[in-house]
PDB file of N, CA and C in Angstrom:
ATOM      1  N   UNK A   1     -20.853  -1.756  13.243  1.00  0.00           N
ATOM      2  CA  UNK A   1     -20.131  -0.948  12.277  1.00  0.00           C
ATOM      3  C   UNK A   1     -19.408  -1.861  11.293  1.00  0.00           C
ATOM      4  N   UNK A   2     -19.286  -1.614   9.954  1.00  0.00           N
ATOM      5  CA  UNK A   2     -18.671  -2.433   8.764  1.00  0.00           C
ATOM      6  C   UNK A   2     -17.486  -1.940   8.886  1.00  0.00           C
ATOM      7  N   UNK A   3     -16.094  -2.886   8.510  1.00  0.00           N
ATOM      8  CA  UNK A   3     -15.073  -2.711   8.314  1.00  0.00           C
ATOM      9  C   UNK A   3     -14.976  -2.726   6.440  1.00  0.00           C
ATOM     10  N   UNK A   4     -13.970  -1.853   6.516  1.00  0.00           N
ATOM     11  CA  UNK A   4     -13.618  -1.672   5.200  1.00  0.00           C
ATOM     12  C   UNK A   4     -12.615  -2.882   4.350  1.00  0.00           C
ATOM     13  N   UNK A   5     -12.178  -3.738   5.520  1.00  0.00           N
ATOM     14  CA  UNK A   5     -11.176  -4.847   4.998  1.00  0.00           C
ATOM     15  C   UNK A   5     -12.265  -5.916   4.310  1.00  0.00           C
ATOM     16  N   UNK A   6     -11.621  -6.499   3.444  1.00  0.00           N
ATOM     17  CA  UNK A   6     -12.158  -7.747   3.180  1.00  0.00           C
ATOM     18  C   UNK A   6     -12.323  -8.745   4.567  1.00  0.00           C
ATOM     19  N   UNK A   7     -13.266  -9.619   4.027  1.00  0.00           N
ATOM     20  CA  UNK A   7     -13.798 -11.144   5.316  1.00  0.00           C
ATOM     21  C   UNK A   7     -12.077 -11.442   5.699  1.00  0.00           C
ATOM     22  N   UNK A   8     -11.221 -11.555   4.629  1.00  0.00           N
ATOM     23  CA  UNK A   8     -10.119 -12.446   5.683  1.00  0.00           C
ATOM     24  C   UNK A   8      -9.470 -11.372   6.494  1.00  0.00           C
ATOM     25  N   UNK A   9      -9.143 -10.109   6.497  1.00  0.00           N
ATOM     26  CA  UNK A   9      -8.629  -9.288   7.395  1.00  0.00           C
ATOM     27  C   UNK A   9      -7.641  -8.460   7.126  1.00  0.00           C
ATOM     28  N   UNK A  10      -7.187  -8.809   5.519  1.00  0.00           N
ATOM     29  CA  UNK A  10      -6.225  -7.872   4.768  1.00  0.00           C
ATOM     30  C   UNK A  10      -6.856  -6.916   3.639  1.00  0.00           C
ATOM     31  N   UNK A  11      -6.088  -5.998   3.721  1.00  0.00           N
ATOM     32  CA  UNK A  11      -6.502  -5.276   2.439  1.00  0.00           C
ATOM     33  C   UNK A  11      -5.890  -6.182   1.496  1.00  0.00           C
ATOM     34  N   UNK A  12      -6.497  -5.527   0.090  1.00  0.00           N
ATOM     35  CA  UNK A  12      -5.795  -6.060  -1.330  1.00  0.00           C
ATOM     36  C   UNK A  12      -4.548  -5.291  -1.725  1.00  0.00           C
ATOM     37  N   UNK A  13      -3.973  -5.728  -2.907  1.00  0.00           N
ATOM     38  CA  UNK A  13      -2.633  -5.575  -3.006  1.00  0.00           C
ATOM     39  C   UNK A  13      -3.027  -3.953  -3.708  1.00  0.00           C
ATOM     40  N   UNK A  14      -2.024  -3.121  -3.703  1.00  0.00           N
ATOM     41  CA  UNK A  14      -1.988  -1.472  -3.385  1.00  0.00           C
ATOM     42  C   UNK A  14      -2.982  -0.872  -2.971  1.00  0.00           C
ATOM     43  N   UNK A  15      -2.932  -1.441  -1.866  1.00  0.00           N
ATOM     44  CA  UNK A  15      -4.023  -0.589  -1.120  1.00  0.00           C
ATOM     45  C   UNK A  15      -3.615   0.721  -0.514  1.00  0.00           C
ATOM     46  N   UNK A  16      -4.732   1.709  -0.365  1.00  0.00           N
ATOM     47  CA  UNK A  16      -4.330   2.914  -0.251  1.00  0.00           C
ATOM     48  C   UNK A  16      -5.877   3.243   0.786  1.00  0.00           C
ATOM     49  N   UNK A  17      -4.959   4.035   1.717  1.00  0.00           N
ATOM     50  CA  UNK A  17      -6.346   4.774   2.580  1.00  0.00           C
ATOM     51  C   UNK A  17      -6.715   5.741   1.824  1.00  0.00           C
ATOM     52  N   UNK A  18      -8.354   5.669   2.166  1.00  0.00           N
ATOM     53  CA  UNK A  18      -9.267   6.475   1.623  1.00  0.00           C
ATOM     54  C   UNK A  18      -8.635   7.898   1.075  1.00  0.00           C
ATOM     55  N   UNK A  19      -7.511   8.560   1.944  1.00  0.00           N
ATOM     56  CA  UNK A  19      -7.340   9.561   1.412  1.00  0.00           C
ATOM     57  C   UNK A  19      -6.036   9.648   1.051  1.00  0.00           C
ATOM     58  N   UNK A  20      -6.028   8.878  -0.560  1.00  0.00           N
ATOM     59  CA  UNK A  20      -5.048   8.650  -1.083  1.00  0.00           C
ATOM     60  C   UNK A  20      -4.052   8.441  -0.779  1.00  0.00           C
ATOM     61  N   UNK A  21      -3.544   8.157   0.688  1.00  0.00           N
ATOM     62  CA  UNK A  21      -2.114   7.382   1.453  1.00  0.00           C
ATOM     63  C   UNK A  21      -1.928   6.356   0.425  1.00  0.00           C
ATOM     64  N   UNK A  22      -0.933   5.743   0.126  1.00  0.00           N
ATOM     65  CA  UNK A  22      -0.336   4.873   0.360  1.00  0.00           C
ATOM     66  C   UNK A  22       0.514   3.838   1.334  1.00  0.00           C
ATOM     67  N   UNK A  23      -0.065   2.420   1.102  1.00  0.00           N
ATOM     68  CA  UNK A  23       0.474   1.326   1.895  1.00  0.00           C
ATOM     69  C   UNK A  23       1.298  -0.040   1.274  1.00  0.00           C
ATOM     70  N   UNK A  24       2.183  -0.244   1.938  1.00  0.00           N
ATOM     71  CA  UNK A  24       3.037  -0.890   1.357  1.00  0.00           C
ATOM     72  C   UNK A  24       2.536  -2.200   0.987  1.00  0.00           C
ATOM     73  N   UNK A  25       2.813  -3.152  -0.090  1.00  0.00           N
ATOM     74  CA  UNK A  25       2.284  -4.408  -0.230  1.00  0.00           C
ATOM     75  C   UNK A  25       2.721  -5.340   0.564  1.00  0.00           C
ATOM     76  N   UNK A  26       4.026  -4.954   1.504  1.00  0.00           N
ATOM     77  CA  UNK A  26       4.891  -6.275   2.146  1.00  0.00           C
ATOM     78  C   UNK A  26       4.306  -6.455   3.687  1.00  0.00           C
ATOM     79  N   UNK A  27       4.289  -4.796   4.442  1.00  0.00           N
ATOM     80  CA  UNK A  27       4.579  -5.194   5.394  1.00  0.00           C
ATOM     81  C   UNK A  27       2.731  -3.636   5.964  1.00  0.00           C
ATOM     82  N   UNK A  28       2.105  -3.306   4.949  1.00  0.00           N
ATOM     83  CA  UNK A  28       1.177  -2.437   5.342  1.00  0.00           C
ATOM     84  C   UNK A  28       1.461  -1.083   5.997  1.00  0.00           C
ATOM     85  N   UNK A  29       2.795  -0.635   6.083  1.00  0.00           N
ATOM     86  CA  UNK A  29       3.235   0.717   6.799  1.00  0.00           C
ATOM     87  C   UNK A  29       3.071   1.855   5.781  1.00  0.00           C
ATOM     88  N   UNK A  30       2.893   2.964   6.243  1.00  0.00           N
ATOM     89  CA  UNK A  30       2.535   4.165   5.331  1.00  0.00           C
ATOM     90  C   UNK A  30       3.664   3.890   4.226  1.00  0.00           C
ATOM     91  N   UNK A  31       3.557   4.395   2.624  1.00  0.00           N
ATOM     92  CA  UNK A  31       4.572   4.729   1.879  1.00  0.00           C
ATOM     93  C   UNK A  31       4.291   5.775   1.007  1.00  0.00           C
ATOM     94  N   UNK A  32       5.147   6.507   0.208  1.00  0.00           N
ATOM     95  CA  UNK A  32       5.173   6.945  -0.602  1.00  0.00           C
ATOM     96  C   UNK A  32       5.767   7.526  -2.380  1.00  0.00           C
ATOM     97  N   UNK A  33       5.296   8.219  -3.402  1.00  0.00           N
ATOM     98  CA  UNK A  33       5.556   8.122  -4.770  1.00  0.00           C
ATOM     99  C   UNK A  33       6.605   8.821  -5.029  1.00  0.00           C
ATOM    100  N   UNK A  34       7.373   8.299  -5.308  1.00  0.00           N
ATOM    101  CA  UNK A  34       8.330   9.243  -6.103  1.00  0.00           C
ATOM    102  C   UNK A  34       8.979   8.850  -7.586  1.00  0.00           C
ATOM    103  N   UNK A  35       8.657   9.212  -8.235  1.00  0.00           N
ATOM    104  CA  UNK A  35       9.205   9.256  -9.948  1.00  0.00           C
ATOM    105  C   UNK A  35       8.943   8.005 -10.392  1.00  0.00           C
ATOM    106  N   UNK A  36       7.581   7.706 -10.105  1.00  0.00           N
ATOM    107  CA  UNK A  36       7.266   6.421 -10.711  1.00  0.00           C
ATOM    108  C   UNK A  36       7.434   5.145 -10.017  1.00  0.00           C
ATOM    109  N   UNK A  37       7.297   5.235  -8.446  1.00  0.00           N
ATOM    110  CA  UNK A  37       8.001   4.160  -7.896  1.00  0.00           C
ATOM    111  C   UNK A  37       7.217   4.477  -6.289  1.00  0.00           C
ATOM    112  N   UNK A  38       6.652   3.051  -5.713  1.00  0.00           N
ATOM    113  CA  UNK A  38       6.162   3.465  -4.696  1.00  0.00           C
ATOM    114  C   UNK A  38       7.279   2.949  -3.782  1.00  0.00           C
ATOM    115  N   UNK A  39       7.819   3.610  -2.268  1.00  0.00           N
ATOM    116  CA  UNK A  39       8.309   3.235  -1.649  1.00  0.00           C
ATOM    117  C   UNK A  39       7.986   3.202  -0.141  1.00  0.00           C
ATOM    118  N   UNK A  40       8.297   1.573   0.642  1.00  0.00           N
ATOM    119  CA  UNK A  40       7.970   1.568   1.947  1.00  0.00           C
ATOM    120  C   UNK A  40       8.623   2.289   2.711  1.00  0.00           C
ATOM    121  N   UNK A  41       7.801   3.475   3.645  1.00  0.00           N
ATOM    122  CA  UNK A  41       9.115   4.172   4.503  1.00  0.00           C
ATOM    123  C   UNK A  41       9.746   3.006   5.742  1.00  0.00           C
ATOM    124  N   UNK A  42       8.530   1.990   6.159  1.00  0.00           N
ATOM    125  CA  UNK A  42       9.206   1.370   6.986  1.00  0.00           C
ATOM    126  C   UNK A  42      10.457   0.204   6.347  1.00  0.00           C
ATOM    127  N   UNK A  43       9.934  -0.942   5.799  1.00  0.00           N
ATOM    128  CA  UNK A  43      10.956  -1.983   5.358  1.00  0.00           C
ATOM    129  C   UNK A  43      11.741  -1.624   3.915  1.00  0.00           C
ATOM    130  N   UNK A  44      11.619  -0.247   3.293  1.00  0.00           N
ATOM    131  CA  UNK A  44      12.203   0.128   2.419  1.00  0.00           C
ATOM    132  C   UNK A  44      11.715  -0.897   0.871  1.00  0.00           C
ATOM    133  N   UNK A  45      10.687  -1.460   0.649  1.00  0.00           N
ATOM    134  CA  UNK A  45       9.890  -2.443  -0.024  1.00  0.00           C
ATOM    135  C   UNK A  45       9.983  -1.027  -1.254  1.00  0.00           C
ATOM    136  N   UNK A  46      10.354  -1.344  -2.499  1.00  0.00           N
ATOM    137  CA  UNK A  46      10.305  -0.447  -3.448  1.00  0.00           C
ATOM    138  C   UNK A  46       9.172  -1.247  -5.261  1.00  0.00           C
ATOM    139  N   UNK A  47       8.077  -0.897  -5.674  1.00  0.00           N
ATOM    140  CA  UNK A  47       7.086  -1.305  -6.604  1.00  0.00           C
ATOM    141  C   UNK A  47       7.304   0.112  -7.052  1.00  0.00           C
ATOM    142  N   UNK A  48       7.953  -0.269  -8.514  1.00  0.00           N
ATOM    143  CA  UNK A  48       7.417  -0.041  -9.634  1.00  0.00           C
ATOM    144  C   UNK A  48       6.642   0.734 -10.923  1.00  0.00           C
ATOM    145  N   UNK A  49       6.279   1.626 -11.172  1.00  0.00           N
ATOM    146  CA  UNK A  49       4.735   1.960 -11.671  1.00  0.00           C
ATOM    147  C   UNK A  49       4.403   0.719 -12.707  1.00  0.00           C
ATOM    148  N   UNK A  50       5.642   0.219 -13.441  1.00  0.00           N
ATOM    149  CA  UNK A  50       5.450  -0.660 -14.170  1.00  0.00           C
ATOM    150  C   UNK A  50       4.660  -2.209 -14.144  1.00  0.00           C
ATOM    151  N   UNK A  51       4.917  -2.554 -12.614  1.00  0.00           N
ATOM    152  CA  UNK A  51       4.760  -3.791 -12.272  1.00  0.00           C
ATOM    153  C   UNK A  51       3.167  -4.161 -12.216  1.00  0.00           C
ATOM    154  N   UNK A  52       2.522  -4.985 -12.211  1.00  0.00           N
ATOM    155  CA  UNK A  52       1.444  -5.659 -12.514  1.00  0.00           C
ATOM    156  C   UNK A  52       0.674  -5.365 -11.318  1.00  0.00           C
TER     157      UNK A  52
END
C-alpha cells in the first residue's frame, strides 16, 4: 500500500487531510480557520492567511 507522505516521512508545509482538515505546521495536530487565521488547537501555533 502507498503512503500519502512524502519519501522523508513528513507532510509539506499546510498540509491538510484529504478532507479538508487542517494541520498545524509546528507540531501536525488537528487545527482550525477562523477570520483569516489558521490556529493549532494543540500548541496554540497561530498562521496567518497572509503569510507565505
Amino acid at each position: 500500500m502507498e503512503s500519502s507522505r512524502p519519501a522523508g516521512g513528513r507532510r509539506p508545509k499546510n498540509a491538510s487531510l484529504g478532507d479538508g482538515r487542517l494541520l498545524c505546521d509546528v507540531c501536525g495536530a488537528p487545527a482550525y480557520e477562523a477570520r483569516c487565521k489558521i490556529i493549532c488547537r494543540r500548541c496554540g501555533y497561530t498562521r496567518d492567511c497572509s503569510d507565505p
